[in-house]
N, C-alpha and C. Protein backbone atom coordinates (compact mmCIF):
# COMPACT_ATOMS: atom_id res chain seq x y z
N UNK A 1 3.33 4.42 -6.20
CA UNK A 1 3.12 3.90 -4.88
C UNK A 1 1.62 3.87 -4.53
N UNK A 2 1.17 5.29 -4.87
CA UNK A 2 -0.36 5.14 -4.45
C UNK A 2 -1.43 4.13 -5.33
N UNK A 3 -0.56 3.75 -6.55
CA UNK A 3 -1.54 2.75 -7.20
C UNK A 3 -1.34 1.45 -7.14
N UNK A 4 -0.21 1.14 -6.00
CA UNK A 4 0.04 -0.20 -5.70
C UNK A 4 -0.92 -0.50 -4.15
N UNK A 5 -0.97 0.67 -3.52
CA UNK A 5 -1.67 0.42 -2.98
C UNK A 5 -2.83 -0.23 -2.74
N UNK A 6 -3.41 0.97 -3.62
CA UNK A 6 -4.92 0.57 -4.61
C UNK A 6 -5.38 -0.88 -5.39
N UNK A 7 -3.91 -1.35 -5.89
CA UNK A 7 -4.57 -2.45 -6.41
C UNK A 7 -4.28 -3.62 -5.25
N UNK A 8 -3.50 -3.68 -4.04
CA UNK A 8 -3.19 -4.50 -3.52
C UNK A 8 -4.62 -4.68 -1.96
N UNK A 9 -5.02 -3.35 -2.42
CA UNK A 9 -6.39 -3.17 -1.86
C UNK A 9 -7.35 -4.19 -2.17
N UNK A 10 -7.70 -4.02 -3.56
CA UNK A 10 -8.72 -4.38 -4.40
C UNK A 10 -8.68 -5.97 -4.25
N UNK A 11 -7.32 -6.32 -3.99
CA UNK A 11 -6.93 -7.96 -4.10
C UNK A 11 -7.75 -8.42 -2.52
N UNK A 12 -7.25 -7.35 -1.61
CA UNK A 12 -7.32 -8.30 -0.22
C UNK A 12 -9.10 -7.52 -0.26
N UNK A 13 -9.41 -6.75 -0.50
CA UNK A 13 -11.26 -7.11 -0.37
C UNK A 13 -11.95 -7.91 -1.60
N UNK A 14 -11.39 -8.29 -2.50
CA UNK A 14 -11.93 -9.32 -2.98
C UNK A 14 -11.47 -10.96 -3.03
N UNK A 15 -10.84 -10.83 -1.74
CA UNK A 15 -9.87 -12.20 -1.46
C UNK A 15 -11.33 -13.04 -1.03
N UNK A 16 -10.63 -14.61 -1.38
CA UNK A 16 -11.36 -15.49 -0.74
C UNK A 16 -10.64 -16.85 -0.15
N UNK A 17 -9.32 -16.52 0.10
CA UNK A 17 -8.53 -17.20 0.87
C UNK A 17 -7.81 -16.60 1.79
N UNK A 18 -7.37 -17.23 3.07
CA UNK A 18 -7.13 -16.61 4.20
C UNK A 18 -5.60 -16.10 3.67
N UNK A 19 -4.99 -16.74 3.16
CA UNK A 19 -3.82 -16.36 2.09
C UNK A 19 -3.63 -15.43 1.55
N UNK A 20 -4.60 -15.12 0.65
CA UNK A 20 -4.72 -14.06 -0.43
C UNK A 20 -4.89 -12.63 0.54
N UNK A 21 -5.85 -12.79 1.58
CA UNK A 21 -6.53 -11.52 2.22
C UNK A 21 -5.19 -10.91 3.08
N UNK A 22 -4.50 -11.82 3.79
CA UNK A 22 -3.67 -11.45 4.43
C UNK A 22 -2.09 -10.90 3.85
N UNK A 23 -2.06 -11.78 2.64
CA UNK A 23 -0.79 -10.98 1.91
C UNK A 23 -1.16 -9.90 0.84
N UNK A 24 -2.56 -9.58 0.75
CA UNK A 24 -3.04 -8.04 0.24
C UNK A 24 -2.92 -7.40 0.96
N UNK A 25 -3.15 -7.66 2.70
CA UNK A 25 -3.64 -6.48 3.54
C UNK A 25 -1.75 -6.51 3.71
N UNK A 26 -1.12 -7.27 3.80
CA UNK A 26 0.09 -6.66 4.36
C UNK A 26 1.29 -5.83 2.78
N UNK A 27 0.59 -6.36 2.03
CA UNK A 27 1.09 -5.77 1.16
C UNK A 27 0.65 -4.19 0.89
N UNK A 28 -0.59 -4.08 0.98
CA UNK A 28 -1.15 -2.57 1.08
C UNK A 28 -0.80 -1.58 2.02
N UNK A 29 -0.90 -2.01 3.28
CA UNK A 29 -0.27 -1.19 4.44
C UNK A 29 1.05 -0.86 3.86
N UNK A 30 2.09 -2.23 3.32
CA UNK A 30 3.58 -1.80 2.87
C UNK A 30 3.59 -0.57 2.26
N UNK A 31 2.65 -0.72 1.06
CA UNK A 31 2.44 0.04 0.31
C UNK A 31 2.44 1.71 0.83
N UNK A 32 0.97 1.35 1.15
CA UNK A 32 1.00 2.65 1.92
C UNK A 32 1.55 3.42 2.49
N UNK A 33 2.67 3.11 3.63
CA UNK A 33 3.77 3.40 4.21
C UNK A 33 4.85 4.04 3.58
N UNK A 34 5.08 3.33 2.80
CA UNK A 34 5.53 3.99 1.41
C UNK A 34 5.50 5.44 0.88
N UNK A 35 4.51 4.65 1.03
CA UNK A 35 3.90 6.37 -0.17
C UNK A 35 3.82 7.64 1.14
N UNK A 36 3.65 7.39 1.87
CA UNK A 36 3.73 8.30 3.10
C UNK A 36 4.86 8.83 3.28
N UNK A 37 6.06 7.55 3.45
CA UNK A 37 7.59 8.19 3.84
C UNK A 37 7.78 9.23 2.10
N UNK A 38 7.42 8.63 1.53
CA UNK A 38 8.12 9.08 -0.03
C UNK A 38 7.70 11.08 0.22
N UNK A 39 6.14 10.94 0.38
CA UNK A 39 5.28 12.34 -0.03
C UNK A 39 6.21 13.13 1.58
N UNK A 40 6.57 12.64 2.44
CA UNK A 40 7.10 13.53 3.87
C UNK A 40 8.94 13.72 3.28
N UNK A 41 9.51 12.68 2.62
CA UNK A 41 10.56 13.17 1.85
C UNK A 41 10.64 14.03 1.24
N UNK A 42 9.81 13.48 -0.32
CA UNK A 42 9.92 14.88 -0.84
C UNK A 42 8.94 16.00 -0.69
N UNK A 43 8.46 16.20 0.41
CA UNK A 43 8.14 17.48 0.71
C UNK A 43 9.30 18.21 1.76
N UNK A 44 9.94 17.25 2.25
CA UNK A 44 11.12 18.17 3.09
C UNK A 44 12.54 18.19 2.77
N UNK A 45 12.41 17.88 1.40
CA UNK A 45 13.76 17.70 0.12
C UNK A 45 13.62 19.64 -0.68
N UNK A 46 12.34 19.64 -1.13
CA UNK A 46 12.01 20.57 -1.92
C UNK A 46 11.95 22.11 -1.17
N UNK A 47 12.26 21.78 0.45
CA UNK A 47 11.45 23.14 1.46
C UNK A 47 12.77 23.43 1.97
């Protein structure tokens, strides 16, 4: 998760279409979100 982030990062700051920038940035936030619910799961799976 955290490396989809990362690369969906890398896409929308090196975008050069209004296209590209905007379905990196919404893809990264997805991302991100992600990885947030996942790490608050399993930290309150394991406790």
């Amino acid at each position: 998760m955290v490396a989809a982030t990362g690369i969906a990062a890398a896409f929308h700051a090196g975008a050069r279409s209004k296209a590209i920038l905007a379905v990196g940035g919404a893809v990264s936030l997805l991302a991100g979100l992600a990885s947030v619910l996942l790490g608050v799961m399993l930290s309150t799976a394991s406790g």
